[in-house]
C-alpha atoms as a PDB file:
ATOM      1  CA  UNK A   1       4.566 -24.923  -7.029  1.00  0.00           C
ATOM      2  CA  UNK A   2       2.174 -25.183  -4.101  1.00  0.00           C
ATOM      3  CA  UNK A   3      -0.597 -22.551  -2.684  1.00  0.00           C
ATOM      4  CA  UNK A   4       1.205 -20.823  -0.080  1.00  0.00           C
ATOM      5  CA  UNK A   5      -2.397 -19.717   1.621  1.00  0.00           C
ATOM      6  CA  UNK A   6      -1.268 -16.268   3.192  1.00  0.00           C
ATOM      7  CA  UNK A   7       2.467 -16.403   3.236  1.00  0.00           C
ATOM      8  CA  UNK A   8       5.377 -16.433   5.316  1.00  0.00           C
ATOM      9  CA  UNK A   9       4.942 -15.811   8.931  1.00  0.00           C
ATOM     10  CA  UNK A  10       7.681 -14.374  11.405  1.00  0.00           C
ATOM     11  CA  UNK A  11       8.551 -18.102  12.037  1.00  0.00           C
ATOM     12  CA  UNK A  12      10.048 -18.290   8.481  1.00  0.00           C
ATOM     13  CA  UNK A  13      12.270 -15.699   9.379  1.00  0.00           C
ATOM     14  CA  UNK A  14      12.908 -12.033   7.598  1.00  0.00           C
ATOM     15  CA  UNK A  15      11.583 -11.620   3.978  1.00  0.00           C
ATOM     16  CA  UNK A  16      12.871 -10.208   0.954  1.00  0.00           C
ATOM     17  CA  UNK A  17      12.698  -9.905  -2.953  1.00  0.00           C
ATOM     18  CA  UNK A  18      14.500 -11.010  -5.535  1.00  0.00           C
ATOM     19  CA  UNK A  19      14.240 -11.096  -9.422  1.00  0.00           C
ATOM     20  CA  UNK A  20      14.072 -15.101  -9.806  1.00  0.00           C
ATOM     21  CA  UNK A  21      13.217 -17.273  -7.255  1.00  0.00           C
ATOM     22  CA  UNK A  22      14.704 -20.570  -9.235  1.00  0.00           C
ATOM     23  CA  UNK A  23      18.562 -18.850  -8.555  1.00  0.00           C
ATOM     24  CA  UNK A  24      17.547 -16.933  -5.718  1.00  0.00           C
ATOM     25  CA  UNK A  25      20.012 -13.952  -5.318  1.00  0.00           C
ATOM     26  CA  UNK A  26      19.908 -10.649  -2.913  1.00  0.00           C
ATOM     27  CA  UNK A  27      20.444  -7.439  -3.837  1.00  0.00           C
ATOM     28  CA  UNK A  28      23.871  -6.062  -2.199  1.00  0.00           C
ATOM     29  CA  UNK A  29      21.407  -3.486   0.168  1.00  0.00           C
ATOM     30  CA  UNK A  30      19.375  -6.336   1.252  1.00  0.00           C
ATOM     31  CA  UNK A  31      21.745  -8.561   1.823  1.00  0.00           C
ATOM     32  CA  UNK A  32      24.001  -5.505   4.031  1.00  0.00           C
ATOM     33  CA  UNK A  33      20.655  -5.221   5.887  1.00  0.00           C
ATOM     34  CA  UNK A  34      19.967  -8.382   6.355  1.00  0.00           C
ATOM     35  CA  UNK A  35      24.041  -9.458   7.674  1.00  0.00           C
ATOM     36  CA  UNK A  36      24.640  -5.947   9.358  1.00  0.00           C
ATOM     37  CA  UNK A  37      21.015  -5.122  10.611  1.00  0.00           C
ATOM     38  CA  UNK A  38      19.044  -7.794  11.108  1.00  0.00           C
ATOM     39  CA  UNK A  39      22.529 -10.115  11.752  1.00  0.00           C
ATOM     40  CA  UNK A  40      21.733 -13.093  10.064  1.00  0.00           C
ATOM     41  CA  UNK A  41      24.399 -15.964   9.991  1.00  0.00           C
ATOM     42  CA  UNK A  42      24.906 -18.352   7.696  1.00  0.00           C
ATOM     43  CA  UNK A  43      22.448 -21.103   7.784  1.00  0.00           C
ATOM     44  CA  UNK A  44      19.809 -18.867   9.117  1.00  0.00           C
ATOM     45  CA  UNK A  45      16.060 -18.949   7.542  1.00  0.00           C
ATOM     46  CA  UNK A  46      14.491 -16.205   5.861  1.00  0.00           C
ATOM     47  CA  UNK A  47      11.924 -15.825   2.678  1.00  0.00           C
ATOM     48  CA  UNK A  48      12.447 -14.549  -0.409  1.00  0.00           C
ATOM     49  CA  UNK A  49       9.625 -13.557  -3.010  1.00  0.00           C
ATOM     50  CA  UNK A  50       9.062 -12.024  -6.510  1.00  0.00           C
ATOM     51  CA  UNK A  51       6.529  -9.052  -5.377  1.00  0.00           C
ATOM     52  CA  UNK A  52       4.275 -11.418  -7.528  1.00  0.00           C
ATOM     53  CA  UNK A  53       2.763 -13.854  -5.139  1.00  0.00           C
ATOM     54  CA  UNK A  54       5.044 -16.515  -5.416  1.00  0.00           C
ATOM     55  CA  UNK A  55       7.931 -17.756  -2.807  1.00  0.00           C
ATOM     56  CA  UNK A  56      10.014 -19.762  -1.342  1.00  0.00           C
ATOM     57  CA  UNK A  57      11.981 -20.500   2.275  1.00  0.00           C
ATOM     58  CA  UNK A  58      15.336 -20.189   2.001  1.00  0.00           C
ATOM     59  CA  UNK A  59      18.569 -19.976   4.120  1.00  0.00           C
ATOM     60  CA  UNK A  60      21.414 -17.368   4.444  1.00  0.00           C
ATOM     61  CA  UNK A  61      24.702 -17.573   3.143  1.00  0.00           C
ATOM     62  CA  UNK A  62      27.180 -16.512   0.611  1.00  0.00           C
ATOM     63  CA  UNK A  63      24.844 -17.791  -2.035  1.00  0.00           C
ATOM     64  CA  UNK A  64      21.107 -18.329  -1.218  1.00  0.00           C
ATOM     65  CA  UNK A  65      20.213 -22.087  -0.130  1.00  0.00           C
ATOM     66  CA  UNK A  66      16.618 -22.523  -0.735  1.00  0.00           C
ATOM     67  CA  UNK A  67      14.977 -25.469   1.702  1.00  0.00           C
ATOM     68  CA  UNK A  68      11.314 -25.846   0.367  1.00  0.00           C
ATOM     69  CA  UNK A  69       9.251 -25.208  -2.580  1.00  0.00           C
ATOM     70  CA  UNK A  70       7.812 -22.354  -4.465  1.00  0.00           C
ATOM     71  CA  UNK A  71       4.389 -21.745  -2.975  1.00  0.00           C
ATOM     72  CA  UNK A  72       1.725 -19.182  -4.113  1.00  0.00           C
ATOM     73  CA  UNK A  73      -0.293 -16.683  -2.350  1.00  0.00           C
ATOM     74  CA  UNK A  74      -3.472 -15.605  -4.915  1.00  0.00           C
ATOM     75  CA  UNK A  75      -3.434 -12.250  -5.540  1.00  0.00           C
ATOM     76  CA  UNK A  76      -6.451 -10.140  -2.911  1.00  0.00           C
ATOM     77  CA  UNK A  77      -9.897  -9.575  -4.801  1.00  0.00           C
ATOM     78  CA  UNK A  78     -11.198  -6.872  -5.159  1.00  0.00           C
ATOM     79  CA  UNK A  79      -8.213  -5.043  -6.039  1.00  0.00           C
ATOM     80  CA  UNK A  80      -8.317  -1.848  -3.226  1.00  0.00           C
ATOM     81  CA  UNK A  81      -6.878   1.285  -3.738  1.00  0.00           C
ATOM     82  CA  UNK A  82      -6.137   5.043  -2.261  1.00  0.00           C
ATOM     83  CA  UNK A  83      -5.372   7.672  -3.638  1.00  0.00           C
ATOM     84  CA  UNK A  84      -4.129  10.325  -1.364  1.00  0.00           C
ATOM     85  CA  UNK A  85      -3.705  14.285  -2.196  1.00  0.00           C
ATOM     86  CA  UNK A  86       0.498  15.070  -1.768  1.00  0.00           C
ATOM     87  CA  UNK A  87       1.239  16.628   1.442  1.00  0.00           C
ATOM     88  CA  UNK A  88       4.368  18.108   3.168  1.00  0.00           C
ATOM     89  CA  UNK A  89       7.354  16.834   4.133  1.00  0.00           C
ATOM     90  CA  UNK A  90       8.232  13.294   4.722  1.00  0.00           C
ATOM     91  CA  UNK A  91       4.188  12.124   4.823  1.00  0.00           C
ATOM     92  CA  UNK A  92       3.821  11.082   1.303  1.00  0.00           C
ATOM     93  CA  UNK A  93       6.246   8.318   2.223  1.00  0.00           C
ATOM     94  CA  UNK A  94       4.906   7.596   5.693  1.00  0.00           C
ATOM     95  CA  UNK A  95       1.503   7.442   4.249  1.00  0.00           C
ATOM     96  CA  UNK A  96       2.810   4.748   1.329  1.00  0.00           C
ATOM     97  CA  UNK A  97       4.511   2.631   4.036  1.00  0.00           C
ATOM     98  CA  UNK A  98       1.023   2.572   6.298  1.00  0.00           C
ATOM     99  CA  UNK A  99      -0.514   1.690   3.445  1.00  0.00           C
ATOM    100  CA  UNK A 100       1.372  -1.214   1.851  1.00  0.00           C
ATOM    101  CA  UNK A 101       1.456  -2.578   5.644  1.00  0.00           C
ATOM    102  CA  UNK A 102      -2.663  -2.447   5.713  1.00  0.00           C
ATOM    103  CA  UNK A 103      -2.619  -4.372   1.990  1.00  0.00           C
ATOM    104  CA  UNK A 104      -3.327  -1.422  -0.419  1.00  0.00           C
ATOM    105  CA  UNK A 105      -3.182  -2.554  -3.934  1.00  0.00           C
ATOM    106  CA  UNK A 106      -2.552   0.128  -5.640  1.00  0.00           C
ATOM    107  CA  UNK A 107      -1.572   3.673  -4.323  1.00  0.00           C
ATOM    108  CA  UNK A 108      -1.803   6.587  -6.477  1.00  0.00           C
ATOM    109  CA  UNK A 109      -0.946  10.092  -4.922  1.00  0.00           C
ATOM    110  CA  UNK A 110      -2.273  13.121  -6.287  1.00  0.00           C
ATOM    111  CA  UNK A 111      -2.214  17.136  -7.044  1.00  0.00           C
ATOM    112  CA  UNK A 112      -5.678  18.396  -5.851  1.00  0.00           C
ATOM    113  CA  UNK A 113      -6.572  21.992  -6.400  1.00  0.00           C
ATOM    114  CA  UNK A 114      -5.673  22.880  -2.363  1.00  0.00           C
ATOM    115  CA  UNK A 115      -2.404  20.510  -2.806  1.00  0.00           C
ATOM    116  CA  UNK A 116       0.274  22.897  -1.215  1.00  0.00           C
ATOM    117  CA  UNK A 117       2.804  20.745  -2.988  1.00  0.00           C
ATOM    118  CA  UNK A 118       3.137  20.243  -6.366  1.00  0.00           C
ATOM    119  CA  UNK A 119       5.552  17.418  -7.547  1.00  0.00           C
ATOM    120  CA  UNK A 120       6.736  18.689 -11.617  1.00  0.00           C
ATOM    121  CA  UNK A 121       8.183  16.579 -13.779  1.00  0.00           C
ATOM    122  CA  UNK A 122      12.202  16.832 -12.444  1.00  0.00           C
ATOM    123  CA  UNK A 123      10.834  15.784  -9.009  1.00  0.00           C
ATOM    124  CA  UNK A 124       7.887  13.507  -9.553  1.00  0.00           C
ATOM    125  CA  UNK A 125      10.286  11.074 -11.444  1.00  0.00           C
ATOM    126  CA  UNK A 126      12.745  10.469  -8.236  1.00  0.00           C
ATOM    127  CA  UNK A 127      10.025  11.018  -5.834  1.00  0.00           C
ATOM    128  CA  UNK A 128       7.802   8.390  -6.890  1.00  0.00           C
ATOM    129  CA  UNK A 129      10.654   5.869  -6.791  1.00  0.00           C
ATOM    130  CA  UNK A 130      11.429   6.848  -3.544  1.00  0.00           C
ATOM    131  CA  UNK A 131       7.972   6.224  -2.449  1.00  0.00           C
ATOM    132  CA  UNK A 132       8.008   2.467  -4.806  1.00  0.00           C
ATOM    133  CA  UNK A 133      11.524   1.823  -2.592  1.00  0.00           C
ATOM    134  CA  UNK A 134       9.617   2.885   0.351  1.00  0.00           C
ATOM    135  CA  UNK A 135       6.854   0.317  -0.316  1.00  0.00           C
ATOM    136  CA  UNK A 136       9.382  -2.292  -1.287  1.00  0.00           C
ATOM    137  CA  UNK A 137      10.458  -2.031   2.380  1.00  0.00           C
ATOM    138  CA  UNK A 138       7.288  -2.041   3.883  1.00  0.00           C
ATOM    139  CA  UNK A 139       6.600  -5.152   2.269  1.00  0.00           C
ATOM    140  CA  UNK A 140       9.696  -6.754   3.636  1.00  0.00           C
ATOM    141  CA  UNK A 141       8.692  -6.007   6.918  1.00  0.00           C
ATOM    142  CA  UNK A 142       5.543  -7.018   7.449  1.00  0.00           C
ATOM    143  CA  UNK A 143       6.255 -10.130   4.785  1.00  0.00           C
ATOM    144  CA  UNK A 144       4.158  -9.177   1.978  1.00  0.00           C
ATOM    145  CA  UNK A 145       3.869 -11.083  -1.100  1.00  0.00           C
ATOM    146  CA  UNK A 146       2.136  -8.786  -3.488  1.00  0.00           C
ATOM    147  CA  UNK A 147       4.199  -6.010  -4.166  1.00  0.00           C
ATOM    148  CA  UNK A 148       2.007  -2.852  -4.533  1.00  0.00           C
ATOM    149  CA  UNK A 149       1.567  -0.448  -7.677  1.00  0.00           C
ATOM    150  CA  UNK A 150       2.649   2.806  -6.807  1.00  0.00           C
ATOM    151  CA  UNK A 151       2.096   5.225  -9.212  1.00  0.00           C
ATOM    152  CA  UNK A 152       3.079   8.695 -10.381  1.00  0.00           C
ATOM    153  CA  UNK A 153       1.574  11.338  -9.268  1.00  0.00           C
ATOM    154  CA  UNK A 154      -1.546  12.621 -11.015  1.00  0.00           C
ATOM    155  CA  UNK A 155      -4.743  14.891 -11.138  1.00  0.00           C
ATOM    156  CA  UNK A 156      -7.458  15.008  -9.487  1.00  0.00           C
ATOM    157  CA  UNK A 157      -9.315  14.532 -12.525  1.00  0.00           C
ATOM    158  CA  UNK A 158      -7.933  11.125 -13.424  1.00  0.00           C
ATOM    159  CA  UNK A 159      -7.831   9.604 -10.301  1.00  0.00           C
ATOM    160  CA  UNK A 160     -11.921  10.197 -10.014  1.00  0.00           C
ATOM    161  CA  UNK A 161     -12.185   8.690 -13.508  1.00  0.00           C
ATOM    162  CA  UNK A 162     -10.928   5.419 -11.549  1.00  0.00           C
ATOM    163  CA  UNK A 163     -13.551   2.466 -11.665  1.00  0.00           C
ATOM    164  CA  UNK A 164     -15.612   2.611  -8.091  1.00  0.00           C
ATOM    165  CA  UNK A 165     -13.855   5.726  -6.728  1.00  0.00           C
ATOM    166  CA  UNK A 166     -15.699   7.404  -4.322  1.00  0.00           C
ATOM    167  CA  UNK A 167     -14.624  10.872  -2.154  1.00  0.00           C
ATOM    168  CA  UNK A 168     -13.667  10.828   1.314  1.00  0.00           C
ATOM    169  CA  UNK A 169     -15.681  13.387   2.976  1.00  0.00           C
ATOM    170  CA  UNK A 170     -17.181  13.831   6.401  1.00  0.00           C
ATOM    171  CA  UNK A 171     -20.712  12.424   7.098  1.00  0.00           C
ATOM    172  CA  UNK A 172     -20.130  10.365   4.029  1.00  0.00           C
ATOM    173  CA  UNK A 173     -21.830   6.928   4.457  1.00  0.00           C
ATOM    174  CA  UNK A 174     -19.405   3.607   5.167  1.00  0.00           C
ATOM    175  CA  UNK A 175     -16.679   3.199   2.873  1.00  0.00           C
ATOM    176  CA  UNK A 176     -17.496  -0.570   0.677  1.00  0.00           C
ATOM    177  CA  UNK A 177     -16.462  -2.958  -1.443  1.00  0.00           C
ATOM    178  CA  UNK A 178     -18.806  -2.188  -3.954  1.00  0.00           C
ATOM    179  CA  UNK A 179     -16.400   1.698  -4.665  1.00  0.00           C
ATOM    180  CA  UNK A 180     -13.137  -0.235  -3.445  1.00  0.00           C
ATOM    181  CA  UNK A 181     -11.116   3.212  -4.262  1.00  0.00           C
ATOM    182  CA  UNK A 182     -11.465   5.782  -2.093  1.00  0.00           C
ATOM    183  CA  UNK A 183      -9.427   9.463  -2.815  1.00  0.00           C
ATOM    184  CA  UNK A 184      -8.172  11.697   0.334  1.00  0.00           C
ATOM    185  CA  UNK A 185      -8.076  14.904  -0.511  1.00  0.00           C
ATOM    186  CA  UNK A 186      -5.245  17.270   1.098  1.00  0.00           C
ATOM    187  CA  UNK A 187      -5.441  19.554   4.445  1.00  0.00           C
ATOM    188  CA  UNK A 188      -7.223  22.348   3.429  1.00  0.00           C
ATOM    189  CA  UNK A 189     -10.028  19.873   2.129  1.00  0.00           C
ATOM    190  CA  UNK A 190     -11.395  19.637  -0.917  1.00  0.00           C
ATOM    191  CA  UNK A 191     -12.005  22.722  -3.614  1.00  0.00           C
ATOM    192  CA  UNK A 192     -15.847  23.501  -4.366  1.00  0.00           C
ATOM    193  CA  UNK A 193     -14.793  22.024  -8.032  1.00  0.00           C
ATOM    194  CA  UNK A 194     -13.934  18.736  -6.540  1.00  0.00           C
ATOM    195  CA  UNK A 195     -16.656  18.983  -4.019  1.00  0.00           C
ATOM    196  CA  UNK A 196     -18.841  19.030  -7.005  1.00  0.00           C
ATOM    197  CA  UNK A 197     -17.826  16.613  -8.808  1.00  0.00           C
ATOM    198  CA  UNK A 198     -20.050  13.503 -10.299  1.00  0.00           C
ATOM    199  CA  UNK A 199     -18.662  11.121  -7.375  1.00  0.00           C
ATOM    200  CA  UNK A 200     -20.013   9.469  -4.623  1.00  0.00           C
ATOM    201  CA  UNK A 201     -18.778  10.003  -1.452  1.00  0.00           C
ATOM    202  CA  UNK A 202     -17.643   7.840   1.770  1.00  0.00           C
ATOM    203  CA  UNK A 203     -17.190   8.591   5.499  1.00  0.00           C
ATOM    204  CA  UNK A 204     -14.145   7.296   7.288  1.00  0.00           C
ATOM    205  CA  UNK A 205     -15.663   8.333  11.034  1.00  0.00           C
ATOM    206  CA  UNK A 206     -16.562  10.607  13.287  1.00  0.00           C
ATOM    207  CA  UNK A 207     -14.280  12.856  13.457  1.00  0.00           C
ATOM    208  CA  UNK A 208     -11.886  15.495  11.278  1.00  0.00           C
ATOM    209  CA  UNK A 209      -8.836  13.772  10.101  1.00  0.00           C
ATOM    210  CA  UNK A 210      -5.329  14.969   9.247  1.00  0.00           C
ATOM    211  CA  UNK A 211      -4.672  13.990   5.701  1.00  0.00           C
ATOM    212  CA  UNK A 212      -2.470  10.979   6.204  1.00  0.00           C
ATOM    213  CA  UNK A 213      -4.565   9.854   8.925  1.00  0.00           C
ATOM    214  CA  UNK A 214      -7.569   9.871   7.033  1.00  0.00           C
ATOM    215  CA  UNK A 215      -5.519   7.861   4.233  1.00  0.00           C
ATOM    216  CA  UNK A 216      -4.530   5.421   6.573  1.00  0.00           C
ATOM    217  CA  UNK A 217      -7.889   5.016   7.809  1.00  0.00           C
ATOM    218  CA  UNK A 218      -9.303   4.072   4.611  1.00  0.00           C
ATOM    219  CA  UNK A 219      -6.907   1.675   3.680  1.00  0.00           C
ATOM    220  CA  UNK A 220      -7.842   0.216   7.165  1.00  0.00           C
ATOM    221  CA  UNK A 221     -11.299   0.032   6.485  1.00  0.00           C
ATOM    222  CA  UNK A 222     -10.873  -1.289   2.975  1.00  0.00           C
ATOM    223  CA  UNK A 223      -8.349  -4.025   3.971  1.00  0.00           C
ATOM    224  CA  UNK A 224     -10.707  -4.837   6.979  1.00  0.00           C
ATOM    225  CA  UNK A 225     -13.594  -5.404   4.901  1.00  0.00           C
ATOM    226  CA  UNK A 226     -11.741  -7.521   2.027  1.00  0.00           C
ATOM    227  CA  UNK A 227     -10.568  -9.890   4.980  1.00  0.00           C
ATOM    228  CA  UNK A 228     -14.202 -10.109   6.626  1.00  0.00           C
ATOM    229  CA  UNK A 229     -12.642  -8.319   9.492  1.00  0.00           C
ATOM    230  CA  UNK A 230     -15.356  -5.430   9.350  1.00  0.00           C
ATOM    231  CA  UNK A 231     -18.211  -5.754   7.039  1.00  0.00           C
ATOM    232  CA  UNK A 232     -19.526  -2.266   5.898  1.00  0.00           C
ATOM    233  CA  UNK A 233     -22.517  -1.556   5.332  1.00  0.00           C
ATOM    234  CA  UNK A 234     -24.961   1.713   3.999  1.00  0.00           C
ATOM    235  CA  UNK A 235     -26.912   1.698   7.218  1.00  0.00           C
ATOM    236  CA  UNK A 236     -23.657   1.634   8.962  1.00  0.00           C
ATOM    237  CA  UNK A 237     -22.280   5.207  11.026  1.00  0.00           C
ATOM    238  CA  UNK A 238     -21.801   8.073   8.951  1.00  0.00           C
ATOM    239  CA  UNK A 239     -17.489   9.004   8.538  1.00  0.00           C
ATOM    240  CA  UNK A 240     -15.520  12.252   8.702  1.00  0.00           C
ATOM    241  CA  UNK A 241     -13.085  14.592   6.015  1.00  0.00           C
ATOM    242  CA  UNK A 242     -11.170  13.349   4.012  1.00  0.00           C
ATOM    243  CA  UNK A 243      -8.241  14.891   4.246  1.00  0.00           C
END
């Protein structure tokens, strides 16, 4: 096995998972996507990988012909994560797919006291593996080896028990490394419970954000940082709501 440095690139052709990269085999929805979407032929590259930093270049076919060797991408430090208060409609799942895109490690939604939706038991189960399909997706796309944890949804209270979480909330200073999870709190904002709660808090910009904007904007910020795109820093501009 050899260190992969970041991973595939479009050059290596589409990407998807699979449970052993040894016998390489596609799932039967992949593989329709791939032959009916995409339009692979036979002989054409693409990548597979195990969601767990490891992969390999392979080409299409009936059966899966690999061409090269099992490389490695290390797993991102610090680990970075959001957790984002559930909104309406189709968001929750557009806000998972921005985020696995942007290299969120770990996404955790949540009920916060505002939350208009609640998610109980019969439909948190199939909703939060529609949201790990979702990310599965997104990870294909934009060639991902890390799959992301994506968790059921949970309380506001356990999510700011996370190590180095810190509230979005406007005028906040710079979201940093140092609190690399950062919790967006739902459209009407947060409750004066929440707002009082023993956290720190972290601005995201300037100005008031929808809820999966604001989500998307920290996982922006946080990626940036972690790839030395954008170093934050305290004496950095002050940030906006977060949520």
């Amino acid at each position: 096995m050899t260190d992969a440095g970041p991973g595939p690139s479009g050059r290596d052709g589409p990407h998807a998972f699979v449970d052993d990269l040894h016998r390489p085999a596609l799932e039967d929805g992949d593989r329709h996507h791939l032959a009916r979407v995409v339009r692979l032929r036979p002989g054409d590259p693409l990548t597979v990988c195990d969601g767990a930093g490891r992969w390999r270049p392979c080409r299409f076919g009936p059966e899966l012909d690999p061409t090269g060797e099992i490389a490695a991408v290390p797993r991102p430090v610090p680990a970075i994560t959001v957790a984002f208060a559930l909104v309406k409609g189709d968001r929750p799942e557009q806000i998972t797919a921005k985020l696995t895109e942007l290299g969120i490690d770990v996404i955790r939604p949540f009920a916060a006291a505002r939350s208009v939706v609640r998610w109980e038991h019969a439909r948190a189960v199939p909703a939060t593996e529609r949201l790990r399909r979702v990310a599965r997706e997104a990870a294909m796309q934009c060639r991902r080896c890390w799959l992301p944890e994506v968790h059921p949804p949970g309380t506001f209270a356990a999510v700011a028990a996370l190590p180095g979480a810190v509230r979005a909330e406007r005028g906040g200073p710079p979201v940093t490394l140092l609190r690399p999870t950062v919790l967006v709190g739902p459209e009407g904002g947060w409750s004066p419970e929440e707002a009082a709660a023993d956290l720190p808090v972290a601005g995201l910009g300037t100005h008031v954000l929808r809820a999966e904007t604001a989500a998307i904007c920290a996982a922006a910020l946080l990626s940036a940082a972690r790839a030395g795109l954008a170093p934050t820093s305290p004496e950095g501009p002050s940030g906006t709501l977060g949520g």
